[in-house]
C-alpha atoms as a PDB file:
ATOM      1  CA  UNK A   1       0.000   0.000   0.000  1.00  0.00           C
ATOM      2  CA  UNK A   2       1.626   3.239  -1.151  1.00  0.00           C
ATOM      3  CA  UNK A   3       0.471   6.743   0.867  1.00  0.00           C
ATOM      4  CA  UNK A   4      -1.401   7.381  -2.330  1.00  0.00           C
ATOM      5  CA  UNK A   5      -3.752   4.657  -1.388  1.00  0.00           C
ATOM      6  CA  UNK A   6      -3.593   5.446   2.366  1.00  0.00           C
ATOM      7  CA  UNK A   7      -4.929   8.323   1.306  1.00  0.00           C
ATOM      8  CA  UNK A   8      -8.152   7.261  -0.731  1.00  0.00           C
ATOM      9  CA  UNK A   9      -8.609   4.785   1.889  1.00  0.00           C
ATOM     10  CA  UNK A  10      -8.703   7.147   5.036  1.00  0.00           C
ATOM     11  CA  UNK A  11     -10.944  10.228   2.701  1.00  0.00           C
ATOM     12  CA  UNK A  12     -13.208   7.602   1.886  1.00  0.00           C
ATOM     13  CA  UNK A  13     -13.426   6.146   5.171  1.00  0.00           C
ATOM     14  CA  UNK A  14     -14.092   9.901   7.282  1.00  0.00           C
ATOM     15  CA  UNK A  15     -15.474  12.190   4.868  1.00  0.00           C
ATOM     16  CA  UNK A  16     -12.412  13.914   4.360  1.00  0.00           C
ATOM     17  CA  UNK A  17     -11.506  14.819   0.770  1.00  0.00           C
ATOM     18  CA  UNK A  18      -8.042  13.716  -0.381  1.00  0.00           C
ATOM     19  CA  UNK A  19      -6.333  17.059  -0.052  1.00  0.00           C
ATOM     20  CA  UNK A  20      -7.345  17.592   3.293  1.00  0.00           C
ATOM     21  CA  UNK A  21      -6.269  13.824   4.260  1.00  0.00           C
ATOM     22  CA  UNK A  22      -3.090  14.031   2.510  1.00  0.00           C
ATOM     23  CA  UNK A  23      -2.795  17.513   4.805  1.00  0.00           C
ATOM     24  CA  UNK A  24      -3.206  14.925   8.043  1.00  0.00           C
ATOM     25  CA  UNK A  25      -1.154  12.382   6.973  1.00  0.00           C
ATOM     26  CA  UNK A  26       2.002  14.586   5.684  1.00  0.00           C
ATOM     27  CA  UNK A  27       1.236  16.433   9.446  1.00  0.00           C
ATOM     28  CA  UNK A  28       1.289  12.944  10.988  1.00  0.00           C
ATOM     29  CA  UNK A  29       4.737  11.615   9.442  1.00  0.00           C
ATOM     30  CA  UNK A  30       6.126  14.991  10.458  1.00  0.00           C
ATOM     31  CA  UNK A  31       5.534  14.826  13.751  1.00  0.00           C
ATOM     32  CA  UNK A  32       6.840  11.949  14.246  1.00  0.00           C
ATOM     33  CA  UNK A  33       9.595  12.453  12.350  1.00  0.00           C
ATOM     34  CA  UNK A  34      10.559  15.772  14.327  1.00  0.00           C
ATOM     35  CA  UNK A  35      10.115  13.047  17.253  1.00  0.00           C
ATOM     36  CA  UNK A  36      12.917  10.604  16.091  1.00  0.00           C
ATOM     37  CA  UNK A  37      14.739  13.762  15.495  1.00  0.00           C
ATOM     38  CA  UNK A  38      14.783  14.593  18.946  1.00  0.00           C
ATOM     39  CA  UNK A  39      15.868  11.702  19.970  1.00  0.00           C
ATOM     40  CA  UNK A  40      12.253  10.837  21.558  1.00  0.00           C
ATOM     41  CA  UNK A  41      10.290   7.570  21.147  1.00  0.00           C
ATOM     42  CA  UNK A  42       6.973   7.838  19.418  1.00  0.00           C
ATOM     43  CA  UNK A  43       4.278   5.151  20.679  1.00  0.00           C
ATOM     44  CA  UNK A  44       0.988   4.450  18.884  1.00  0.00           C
ATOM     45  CA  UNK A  45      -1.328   2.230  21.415  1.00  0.00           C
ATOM     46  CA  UNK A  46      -2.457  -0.966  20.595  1.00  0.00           C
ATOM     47  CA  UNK A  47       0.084  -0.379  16.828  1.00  0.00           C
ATOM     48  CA  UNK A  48       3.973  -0.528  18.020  1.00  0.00           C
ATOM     49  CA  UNK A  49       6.793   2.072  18.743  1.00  0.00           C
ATOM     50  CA  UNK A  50       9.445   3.784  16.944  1.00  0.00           C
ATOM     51  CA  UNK A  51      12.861   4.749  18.533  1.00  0.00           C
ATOM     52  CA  UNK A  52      15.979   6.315  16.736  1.00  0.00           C
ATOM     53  CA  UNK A  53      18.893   3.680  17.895  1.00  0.00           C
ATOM     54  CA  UNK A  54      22.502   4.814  17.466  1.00  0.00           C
ATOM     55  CA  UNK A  55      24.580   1.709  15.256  1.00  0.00           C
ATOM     56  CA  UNK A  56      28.272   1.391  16.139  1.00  0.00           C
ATOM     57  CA  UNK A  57      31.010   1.866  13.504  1.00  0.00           C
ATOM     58  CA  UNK A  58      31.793  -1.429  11.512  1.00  0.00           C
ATOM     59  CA  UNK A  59      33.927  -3.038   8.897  1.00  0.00           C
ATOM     60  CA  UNK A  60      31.720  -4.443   6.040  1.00  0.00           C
ATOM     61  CA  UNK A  61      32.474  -6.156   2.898  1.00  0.00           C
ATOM     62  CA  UNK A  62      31.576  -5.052  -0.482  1.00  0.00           C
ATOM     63  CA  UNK A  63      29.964  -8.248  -2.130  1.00  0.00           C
ATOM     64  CA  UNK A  64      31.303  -7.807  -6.070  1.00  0.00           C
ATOM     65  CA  UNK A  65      35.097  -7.042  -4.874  1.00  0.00           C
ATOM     66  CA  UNK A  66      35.074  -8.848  -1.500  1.00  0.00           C
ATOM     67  CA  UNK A  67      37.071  -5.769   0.023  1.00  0.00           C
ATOM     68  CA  UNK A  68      36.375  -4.335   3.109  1.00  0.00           C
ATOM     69  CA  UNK A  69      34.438  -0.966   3.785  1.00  0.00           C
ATOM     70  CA  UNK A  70      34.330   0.922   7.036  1.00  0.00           C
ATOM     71  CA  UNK A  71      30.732   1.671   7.581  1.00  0.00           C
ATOM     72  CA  UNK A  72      30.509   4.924  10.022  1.00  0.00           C
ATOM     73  CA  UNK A  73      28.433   5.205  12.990  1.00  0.00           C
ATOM     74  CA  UNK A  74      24.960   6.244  12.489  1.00  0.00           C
ATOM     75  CA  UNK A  75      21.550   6.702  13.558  1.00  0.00           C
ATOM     76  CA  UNK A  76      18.954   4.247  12.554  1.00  0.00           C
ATOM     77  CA  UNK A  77      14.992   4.193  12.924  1.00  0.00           C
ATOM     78  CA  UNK A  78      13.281   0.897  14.589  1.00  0.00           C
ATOM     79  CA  UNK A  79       9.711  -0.188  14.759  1.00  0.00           C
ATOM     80  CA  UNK A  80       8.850  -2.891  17.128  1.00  0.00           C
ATOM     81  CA  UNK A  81       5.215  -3.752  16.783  1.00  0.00           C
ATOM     82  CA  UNK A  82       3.023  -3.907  19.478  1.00  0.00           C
ATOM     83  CA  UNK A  83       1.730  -7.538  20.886  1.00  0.00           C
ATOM     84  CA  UNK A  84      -2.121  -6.722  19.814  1.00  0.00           C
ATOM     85  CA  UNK A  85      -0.246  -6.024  16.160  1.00  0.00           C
ATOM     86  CA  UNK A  86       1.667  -8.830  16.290  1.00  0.00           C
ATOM     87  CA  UNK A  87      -1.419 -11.288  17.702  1.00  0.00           C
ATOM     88  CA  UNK A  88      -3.791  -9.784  14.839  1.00  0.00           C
ATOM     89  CA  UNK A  89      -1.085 -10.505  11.976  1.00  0.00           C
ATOM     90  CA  UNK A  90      -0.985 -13.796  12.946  1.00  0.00           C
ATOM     91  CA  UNK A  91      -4.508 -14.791  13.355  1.00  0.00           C
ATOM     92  CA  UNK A  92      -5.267 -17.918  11.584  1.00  0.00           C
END
C-alpha cells in the first residue's frame, strides 16, 4: 500500500476529501519524524513504537570485490510492533 492509497482509503473512510487527508497524513509523518529527530520515542497504542537507535562503527564487505568498507556510525529508525499487532497478523 503506497500513501497514495492510504490516502483514498482514510478520505473515503471519514469524509475527508483527499487534499485535506493528505494535509493529516504529511502532518502525521512529520511529527513523528521531528520526534525521532529529537531523539524521543513515538508510541501508537495498541500499533507498536518507533525509537531512533545509534549503530556502532563497523567493517563491512563489499559483495562484487570482497574488500572491506568501514561503515561509520549512524543513527537508525526501529519499529517494534506492538503484541495486539503482532497477535492480529498472525490470526489464523
Amino acid at each position: 500500500m503506497t500513501k497514495a492509497d492510504l490516502v483514498d482509503v482514510i478520505s473515503q473512510g471519514t469524509g475527508l476529501t483527499k487534499v485535506e487527508t493528505q494535509a493529516v497524513i504529511d502532518g502525521f509523518l512529520a511529527t513523528i519524524s521531528y520526534a525521532l529527530q529529537q531523539g524521543e520515542r513515538v508510541d501508537l497504542r495498541g500499533f507498536g513504537n518507533f525509537k531512533v537507535v545509534r549503530r556502532k562503527s563497523r567493517t563491512a564487505r563489499n559483495p562484487s570485490t570482497n574488500e572491506p568498507v568501514q561503515v561509520p556510525a549512524h543513527n537508525a529508525a526501529i519499529f517494534k510492533p506492538s503484541k495486539d499487532l503482532k497477535e492480529f497478523l498472525n490470526k489464523t
